[in-house]
Protein backbone atom coordinates (compact mmCIF):
# COMPACT_ATOMS: atom_id res chain seq x y z
CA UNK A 1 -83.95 -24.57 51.84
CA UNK A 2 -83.32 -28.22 52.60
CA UNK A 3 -82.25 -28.73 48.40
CA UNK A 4 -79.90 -25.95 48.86
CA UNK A 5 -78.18 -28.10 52.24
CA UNK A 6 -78.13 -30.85 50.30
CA UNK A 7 -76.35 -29.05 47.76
CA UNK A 8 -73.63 -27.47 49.99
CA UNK A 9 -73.16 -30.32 51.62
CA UNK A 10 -72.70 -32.44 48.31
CA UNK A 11 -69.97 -29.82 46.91
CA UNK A 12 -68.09 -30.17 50.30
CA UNK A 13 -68.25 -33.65 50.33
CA UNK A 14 -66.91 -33.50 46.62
CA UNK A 15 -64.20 -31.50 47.22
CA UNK A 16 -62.73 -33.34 50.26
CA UNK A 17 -63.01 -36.26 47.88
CA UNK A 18 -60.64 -34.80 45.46
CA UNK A 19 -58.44 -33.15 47.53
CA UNK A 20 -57.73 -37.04 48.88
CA UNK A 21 -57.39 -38.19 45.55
CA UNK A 22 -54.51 -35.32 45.05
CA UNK A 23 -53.07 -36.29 48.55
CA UNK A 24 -52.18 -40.13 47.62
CA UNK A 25 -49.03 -42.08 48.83
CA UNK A 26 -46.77 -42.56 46.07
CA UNK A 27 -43.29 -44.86 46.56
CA UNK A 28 -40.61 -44.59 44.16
CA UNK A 29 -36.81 -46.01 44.06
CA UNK A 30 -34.28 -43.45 43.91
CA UNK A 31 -31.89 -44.64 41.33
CA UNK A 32 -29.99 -41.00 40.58
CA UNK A 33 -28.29 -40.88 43.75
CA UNK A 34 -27.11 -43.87 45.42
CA UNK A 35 -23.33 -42.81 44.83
CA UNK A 36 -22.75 -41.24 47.73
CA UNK A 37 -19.72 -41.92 49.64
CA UNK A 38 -19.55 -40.34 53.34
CA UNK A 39 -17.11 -40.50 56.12
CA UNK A 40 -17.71 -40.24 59.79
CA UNK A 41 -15.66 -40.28 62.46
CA UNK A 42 -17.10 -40.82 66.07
CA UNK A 43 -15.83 -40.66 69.92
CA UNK A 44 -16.52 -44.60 71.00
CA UNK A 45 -16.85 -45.24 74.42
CA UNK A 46 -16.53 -49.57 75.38
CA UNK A 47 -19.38 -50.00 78.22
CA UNK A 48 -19.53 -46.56 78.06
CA UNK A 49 -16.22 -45.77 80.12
CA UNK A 50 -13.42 -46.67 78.31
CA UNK A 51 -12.56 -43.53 75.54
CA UNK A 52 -11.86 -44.91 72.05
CA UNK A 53 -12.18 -43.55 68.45
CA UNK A 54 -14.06 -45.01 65.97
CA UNK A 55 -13.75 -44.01 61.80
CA UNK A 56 -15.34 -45.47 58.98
CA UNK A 57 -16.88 -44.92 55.66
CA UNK A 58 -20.69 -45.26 54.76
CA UNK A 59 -22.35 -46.03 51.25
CA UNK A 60 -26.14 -46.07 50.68
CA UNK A 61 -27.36 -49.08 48.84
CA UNK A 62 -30.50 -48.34 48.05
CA UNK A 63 -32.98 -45.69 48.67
CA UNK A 64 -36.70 -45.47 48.37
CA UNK A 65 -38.72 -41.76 49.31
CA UNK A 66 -42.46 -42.01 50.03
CA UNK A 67 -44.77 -39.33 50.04
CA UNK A 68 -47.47 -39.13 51.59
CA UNK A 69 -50.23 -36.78 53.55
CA UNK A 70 -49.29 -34.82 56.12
CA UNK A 71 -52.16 -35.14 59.16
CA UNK A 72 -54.07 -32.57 58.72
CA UNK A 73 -54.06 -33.10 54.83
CA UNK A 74 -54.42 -28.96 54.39
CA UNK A 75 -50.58 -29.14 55.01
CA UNK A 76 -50.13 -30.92 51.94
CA UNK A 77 -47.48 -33.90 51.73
CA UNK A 78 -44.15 -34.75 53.36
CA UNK A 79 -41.42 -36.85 51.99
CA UNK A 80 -39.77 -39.65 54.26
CA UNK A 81 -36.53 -41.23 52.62
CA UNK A 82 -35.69 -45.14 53.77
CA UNK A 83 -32.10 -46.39 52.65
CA UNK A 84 -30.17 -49.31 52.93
CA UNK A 85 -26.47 -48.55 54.21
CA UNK A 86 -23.34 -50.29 54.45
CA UNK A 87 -20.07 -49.02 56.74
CA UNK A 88 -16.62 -50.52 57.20
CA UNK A 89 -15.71 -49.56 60.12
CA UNK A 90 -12.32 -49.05 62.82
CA UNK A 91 -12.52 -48.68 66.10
CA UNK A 92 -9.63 -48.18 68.49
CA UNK A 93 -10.02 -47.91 72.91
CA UNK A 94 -8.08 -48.43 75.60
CA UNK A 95 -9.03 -50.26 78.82
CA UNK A 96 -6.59 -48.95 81.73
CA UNK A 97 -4.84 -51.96 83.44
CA UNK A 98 -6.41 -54.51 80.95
CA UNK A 99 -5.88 -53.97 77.63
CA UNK A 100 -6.17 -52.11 73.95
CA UNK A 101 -8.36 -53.21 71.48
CA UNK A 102 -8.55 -52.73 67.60
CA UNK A 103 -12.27 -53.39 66.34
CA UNK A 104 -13.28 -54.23 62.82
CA UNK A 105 -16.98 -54.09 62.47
CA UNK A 106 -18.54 -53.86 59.08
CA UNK A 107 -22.36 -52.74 59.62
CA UNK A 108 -25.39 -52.65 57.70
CA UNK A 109 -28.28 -50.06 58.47
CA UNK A 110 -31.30 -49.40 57.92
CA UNK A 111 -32.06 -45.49 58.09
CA UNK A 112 -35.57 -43.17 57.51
CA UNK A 113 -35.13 -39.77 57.34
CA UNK A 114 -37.83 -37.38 57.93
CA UNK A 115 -38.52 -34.19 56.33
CA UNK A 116 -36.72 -31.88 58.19
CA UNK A 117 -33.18 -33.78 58.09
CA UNK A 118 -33.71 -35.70 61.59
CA UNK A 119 -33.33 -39.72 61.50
CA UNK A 120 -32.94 -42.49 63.23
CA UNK A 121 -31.54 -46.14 62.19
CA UNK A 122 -31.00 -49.84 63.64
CA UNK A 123 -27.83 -51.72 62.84
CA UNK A 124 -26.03 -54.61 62.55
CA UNK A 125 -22.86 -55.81 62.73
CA UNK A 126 -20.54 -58.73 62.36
CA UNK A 127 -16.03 -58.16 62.61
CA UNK A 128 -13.54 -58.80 64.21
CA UNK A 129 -11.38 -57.74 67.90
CA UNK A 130 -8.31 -57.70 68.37
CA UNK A 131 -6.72 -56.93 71.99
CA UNK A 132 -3.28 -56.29 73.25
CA UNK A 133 -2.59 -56.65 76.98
CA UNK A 134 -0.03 -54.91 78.63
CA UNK A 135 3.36 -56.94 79.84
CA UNK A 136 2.72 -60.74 80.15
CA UNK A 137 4.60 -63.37 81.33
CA UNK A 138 4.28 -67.24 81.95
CA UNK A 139 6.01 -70.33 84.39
CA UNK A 140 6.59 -73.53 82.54
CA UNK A 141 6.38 -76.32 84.80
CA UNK A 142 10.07 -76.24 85.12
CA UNK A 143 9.61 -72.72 87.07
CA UNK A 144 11.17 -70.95 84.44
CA UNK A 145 9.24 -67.10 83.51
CA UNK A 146 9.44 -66.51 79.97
CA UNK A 147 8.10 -63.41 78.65
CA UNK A 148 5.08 -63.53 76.03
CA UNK A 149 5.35 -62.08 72.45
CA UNK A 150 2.91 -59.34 71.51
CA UNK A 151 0.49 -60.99 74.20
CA UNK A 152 -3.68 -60.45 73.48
CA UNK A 153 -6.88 -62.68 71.97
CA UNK A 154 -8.91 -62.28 69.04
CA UNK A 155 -12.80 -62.90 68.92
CA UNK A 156 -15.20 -62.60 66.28
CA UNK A 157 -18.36 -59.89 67.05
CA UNK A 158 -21.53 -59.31 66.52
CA UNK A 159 -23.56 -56.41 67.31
CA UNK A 160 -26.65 -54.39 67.21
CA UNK A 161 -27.18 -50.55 67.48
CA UNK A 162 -29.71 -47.51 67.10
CA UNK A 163 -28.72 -44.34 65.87
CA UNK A 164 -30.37 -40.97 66.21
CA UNK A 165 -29.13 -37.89 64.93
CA UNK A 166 -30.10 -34.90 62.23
CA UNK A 167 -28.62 -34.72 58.55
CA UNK A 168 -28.59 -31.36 57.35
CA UNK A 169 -28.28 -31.94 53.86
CA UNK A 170 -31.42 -32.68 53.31
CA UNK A 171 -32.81 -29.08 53.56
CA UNK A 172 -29.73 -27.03 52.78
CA UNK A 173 -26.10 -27.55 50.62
CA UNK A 174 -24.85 -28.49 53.96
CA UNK A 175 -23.24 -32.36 53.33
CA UNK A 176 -22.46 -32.68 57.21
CA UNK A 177 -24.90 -34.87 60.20
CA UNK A 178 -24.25 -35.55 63.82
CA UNK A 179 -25.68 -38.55 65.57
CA UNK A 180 -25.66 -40.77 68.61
CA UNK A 181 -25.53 -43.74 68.76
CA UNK A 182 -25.83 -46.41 71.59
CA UNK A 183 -25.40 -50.34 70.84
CA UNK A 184 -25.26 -53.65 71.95
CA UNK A 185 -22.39 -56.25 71.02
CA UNK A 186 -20.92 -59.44 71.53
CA UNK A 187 -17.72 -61.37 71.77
CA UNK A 188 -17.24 -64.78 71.12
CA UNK A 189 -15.40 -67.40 71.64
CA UNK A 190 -14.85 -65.96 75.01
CA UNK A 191 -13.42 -68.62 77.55
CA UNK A 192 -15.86 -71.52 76.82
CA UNK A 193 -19.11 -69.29 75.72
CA UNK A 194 -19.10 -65.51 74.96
CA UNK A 195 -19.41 -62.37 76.62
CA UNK A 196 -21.36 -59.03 76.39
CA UNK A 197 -20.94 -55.41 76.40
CA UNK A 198 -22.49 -51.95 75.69
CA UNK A 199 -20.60 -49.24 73.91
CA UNK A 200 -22.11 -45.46 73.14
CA UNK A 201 -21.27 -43.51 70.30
CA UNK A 202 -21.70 -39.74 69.67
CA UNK A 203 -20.00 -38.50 65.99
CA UNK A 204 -20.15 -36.63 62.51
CA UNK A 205 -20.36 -37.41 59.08
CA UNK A 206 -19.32 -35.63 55.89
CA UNK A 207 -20.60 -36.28 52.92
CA UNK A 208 -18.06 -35.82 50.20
CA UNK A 209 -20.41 -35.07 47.31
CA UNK A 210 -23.27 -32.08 47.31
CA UNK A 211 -26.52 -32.25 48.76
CA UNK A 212 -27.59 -35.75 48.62
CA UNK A 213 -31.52 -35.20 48.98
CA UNK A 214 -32.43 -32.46 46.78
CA UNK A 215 -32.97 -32.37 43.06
């Protein structure tokens, strides 16, 4: 009786020991289909109460899928895809009683997408605002007003930013995703150091070619 325990408990052993060999992590660069141009255009809201717009274009650098073991292994494997993506971006708000603003923020991200489409992604930015403030005039020292041409400041940015959101091409011919996104950015030189705000993003993207996951 004990031989035949031995036995069973051998060809169990033995199996689970294949099946894990079957179930490995593999890691491979996709090369096919990194030309994939998308657009996405966004509602951008500066400290999260002033309304602005906010377009751009995305283009995935480079893209690597792993698969590997779902836990438990009986469901087999699941694919996770980790790109490299860079946006040009244009952003345009308004600030009642202060000023308008004109945002160029190029971004590069780093995105994984799960299985089922959802994904999330950190970002990083570096541009370039421009703001126009409403009528402005000065006093020379003579007392005379003059009034200023096309007043506003420019200031170089830098910013940082977390996206969540769900892509549905990746399990249908669907080539649209939503996403939020808040962020983190600053502006500098700002009087003699910089200064700091917090914008939130909620938006779409279209991606002009078909299904951009599936072989």
């Amino acid at each position: 009786m004990k031989y035949i325990i031995i036995v069973l408990i051998l060809f169990i052993c033995s199996s689970g020991f294949s099946q894990t060999v079957k179930l490995t992590k593999k890691t491979y660069i996709d090369t096919s289909r990194i030309e994939k141009l998308s657009a996405r255009i966004a509602y951008y809201g500066v400290n999260s109460f002033h309304p602005g717009l906010k377009i751009g274009v995305e283009y995935p650098i480079k893209r690597k899928i792993v698969e590997k073991p779902r836990i438990p292994r009986r469901k087999g494997m699941k694919t996770v895809r980790k790109e490299w993506i860079f946006s040009a971006n244009l952003t345009g708000y308004y600030h009642k009683n202060n000023h308008t603003g004109f945002w160029l923020n190029p971004e590069l991200s780093r995105r994984r997408t799960g299985r089922r489409g959802g994904f999330k992604e950190f970002s990083y930015g570096f541009g370039y605002l421009k703001t126009f403030q409403p009528k402005t005039y000065i006093v020379d020292d003579e007392g005379n007003v003059e009034k200023v041409f096309i007043p506003g400041h420019g200031f170089f940015t830098a910013s940082l930013g977390v996206a969540y959101g769900k892509d549905y091409s990746v399990r249908t011919t669907q080539p649209i995703c939503w996403y939020i996104k808040p962020s983190y950015y600053l502006i500098f030189p700002y009087n003699t150091l910089f200064n700091m705000g917090f914008g939130f993003e909620i938006g779409i993207t279209y991606k002009f070619l078909k299904n951009s996951f599936n072989k």
